[in-house]
C-alpha atoms as a PDB file:
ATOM      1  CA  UNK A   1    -126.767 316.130 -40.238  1.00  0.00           C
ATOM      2  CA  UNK A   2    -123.287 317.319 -41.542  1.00  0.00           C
ATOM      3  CA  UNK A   3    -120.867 314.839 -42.068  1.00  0.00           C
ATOM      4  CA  UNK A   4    -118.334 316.364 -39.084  1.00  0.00           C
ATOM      5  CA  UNK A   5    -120.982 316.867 -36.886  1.00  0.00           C
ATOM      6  CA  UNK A   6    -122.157 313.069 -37.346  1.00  0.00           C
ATOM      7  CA  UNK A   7    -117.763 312.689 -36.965  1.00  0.00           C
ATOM      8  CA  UNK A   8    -118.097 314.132 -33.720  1.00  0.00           C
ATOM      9  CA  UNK A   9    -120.894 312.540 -32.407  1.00  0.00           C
ATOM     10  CA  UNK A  10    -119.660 308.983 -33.825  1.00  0.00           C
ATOM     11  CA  UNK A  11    -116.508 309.800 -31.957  1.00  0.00           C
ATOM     12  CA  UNK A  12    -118.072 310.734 -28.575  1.00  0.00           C
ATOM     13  CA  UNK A  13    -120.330 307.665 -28.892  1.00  0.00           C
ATOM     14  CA  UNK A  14    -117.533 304.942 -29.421  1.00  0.00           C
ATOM     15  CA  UNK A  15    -115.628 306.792 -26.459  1.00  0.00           C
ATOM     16  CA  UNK A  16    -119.168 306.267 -24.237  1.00  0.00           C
ATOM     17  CA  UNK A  17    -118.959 302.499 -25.191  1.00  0.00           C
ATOM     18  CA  UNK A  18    -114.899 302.048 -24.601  1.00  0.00           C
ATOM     19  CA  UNK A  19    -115.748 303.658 -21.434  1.00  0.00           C
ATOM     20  CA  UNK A  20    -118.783 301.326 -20.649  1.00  0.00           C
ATOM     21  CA  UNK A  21    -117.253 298.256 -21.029  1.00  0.00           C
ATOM     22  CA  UNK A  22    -113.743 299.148 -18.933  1.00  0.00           C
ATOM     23  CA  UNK A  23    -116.197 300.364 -16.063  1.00  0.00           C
ATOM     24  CA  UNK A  24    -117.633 296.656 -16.596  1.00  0.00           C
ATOM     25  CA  UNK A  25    -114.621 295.081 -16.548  1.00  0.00           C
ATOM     26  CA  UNK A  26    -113.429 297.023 -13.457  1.00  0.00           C
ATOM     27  CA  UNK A  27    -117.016 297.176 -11.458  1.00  0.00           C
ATOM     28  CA  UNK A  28    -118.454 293.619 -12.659  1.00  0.00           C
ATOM     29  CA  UNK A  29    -121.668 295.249 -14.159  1.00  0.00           C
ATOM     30  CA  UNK A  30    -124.422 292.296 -15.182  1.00  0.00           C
ATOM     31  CA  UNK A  31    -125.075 292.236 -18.720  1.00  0.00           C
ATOM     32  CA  UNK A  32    -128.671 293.696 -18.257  1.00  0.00           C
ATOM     33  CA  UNK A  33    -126.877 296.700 -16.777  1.00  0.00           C
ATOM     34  CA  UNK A  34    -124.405 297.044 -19.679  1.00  0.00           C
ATOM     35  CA  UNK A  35    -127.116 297.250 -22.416  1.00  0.00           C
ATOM     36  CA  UNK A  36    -129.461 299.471 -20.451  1.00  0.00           C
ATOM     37  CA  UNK A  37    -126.228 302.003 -20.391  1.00  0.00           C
ATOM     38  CA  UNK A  38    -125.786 301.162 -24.645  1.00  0.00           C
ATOM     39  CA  UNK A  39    -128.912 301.948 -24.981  1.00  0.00           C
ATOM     40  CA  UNK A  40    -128.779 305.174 -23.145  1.00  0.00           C
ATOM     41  CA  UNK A  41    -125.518 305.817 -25.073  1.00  0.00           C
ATOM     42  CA  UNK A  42    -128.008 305.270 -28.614  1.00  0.00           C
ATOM     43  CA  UNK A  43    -130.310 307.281 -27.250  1.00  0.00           C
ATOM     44  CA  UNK A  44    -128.100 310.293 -26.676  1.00  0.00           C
ATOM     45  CA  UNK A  45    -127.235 310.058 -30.132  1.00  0.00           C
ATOM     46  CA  UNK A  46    -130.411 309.136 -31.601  1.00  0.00           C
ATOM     47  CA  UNK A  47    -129.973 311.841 -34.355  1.00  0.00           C
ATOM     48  CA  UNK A  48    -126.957 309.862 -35.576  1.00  0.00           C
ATOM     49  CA  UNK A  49    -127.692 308.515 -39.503  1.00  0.00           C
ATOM     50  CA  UNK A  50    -128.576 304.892 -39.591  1.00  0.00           C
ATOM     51  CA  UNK A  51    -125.062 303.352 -40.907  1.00  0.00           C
ATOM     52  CA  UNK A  52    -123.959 304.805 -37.937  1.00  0.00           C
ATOM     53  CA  UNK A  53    -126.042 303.568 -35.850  1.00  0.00           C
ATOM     54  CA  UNK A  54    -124.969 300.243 -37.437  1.00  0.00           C
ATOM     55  CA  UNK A  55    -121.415 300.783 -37.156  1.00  0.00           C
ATOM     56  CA  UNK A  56    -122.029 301.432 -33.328  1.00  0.00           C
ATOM     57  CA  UNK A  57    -124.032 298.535 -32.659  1.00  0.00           C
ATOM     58  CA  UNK A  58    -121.341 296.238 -34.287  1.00  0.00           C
ATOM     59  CA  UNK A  59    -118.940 297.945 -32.198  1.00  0.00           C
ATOM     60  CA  UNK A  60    -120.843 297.161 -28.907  1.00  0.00           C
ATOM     61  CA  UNK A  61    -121.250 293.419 -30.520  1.00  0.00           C
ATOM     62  CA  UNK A  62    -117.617 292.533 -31.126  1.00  0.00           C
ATOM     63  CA  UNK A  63    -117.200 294.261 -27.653  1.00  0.00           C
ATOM     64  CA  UNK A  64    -119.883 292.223 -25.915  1.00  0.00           C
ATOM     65  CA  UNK A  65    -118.153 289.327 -28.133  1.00  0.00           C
ATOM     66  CA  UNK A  66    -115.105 289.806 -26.197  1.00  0.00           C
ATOM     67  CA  UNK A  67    -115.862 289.569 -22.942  1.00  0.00           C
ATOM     68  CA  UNK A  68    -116.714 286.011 -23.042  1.00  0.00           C
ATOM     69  CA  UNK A  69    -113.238 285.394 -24.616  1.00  0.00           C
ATOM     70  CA  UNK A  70    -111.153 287.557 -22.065  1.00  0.00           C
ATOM     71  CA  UNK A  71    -113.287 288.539 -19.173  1.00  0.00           C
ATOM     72  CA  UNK A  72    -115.766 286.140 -17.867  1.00  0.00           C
ATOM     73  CA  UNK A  73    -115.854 282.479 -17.246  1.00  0.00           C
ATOM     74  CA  UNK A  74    -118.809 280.186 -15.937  1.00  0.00           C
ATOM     75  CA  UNK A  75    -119.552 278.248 -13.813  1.00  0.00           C
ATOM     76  CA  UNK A  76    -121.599 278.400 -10.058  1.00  0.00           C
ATOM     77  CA  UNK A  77    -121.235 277.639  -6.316  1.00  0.00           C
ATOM     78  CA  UNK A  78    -121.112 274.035  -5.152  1.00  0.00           C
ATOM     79  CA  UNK A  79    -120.999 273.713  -1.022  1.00  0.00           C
ATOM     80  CA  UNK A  80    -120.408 277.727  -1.041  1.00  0.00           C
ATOM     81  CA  UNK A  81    -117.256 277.666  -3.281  1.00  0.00           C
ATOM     82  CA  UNK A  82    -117.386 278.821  -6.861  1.00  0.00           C
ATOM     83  CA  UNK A  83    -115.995 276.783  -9.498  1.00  0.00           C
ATOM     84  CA  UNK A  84    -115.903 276.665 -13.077  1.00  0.00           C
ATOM     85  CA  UNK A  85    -115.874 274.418 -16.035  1.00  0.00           C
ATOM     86  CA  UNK A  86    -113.065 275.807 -17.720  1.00  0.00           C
ATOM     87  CA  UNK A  87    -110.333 273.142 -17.642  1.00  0.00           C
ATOM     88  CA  UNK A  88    -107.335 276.003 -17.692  1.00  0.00           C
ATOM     89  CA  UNK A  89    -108.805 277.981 -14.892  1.00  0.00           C
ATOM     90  CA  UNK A  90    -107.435 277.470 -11.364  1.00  0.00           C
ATOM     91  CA  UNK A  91    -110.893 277.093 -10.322  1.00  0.00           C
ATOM     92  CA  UNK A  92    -111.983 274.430 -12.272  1.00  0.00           C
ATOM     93  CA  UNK A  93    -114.243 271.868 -10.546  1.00  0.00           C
ATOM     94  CA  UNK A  94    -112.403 268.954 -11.396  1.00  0.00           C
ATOM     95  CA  UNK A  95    -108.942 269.964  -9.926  1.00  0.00           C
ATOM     96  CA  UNK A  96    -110.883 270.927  -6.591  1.00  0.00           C
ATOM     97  CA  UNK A  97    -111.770 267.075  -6.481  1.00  0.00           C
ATOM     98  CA  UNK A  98    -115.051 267.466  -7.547  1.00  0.00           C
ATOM     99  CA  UNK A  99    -116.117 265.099 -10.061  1.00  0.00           C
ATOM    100  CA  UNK A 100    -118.413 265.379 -12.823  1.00  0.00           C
ATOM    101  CA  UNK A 101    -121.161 263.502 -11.691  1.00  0.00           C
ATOM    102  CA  UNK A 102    -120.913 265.227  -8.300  1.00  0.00           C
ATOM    103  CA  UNK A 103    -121.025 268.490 -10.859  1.00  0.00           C
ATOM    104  CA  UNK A 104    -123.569 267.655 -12.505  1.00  0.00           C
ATOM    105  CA  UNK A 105    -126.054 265.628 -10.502  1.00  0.00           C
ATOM    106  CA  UNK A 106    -125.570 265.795  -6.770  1.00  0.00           C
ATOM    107  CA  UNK A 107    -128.811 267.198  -5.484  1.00  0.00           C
ATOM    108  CA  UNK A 108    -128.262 267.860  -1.798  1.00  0.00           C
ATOM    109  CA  UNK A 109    -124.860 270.397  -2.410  1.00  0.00           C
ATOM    110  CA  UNK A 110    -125.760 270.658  -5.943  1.00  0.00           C
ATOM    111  CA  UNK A 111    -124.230 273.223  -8.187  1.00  0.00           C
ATOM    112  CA  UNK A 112    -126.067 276.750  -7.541  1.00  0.00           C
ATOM    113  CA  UNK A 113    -126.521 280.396  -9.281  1.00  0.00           C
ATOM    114  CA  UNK A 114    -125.193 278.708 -12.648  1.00  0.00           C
ATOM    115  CA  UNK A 115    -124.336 281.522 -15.110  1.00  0.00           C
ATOM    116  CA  UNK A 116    -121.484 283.848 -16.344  1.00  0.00           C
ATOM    117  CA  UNK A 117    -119.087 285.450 -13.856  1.00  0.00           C
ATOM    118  CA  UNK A 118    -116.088 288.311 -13.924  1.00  0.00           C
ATOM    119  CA  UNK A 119    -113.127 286.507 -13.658  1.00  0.00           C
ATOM    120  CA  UNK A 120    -111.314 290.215 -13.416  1.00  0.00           C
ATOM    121  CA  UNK A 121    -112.768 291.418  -9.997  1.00  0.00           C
ATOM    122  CA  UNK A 122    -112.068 290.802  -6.807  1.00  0.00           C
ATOM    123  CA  UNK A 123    -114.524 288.120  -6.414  1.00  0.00           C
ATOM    124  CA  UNK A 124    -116.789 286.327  -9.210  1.00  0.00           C
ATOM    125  CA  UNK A 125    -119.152 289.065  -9.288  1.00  0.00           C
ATOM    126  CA  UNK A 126    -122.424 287.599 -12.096  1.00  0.00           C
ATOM    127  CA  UNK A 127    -122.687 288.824 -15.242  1.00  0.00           C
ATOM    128  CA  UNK A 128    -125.304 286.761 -16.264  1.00  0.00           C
ATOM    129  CA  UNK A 129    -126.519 283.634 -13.570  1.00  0.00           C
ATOM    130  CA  UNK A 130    -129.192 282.181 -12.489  1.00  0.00           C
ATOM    131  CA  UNK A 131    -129.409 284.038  -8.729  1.00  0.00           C
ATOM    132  CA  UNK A 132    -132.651 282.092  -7.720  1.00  0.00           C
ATOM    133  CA  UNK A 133    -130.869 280.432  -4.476  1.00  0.00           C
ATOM    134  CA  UNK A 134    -128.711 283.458  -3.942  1.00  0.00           C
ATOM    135  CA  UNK A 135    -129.267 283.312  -0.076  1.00  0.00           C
ATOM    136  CA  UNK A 136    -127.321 280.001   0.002  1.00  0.00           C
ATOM    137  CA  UNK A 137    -124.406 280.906  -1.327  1.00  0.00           C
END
């Protein structure tokens, strides 16, 4: 492959993955749904040479890296409500008077659908949680 033809496709493939992850952001996808779409994005360039197939892939991993650290918080549902564990988060268990036994070990309202949520939508759509007891939520 020539070197601005691999150019071009590098640059169309690291707008595909800007443009994945804002659609996340903005549409709460789960992360099983983001990687299928990276991989479809790989795939579509699957003539690319290999250190640029690294490059992208450490792109998408400093991306992925970042959404934990700007865009998603955990945490679950406890009596229908969600709250988190992060202490500077208005939804944090403990300033809802929930305490951390209660948190942790109640077993009749316990804690459900524990996992990773979009704190930037509308409501805490799962990125990655365990959705086992979603019908009692």
């Amino acid at each position: 492959m020539r070197h601005s033809t691999a150019y071009n496709h590098k640059t169309r493939a690291l707008n595909a993955i800007d443009s994945l992850f804002g659609v996340a952001r903005l549409c709460g996808m789960t992360s099983t749904e983001i990687s299928e779409a990276f991989n479809r994005i790989m795939a579509d360039h699957s003539k690319l040479p290999q250190y640029l197939k690294c490059y992208l892939r450490g792109v998408y991993d400093e991306k992925w890296k970042g959404l934990y650290k700007d865009s998603l918080v955990f945490g679950g549902f406890y009596n229908g409500q969600f709250y988190t564990t992060h202490s500077n988060h208005d939804r944090y268990y403990q300033k809802h008077g929930i305490t951390p036994r209660q948190w942790c070990e109640d077993t009749h309202n316990g804690v459900i659908a524990i996992g990773h949520y979009w704190k930037t939508t509308a409501t805490y759509k799962p990125f990655s949680a365990d959705l086992t007891n979603k019908e009692t939520i």
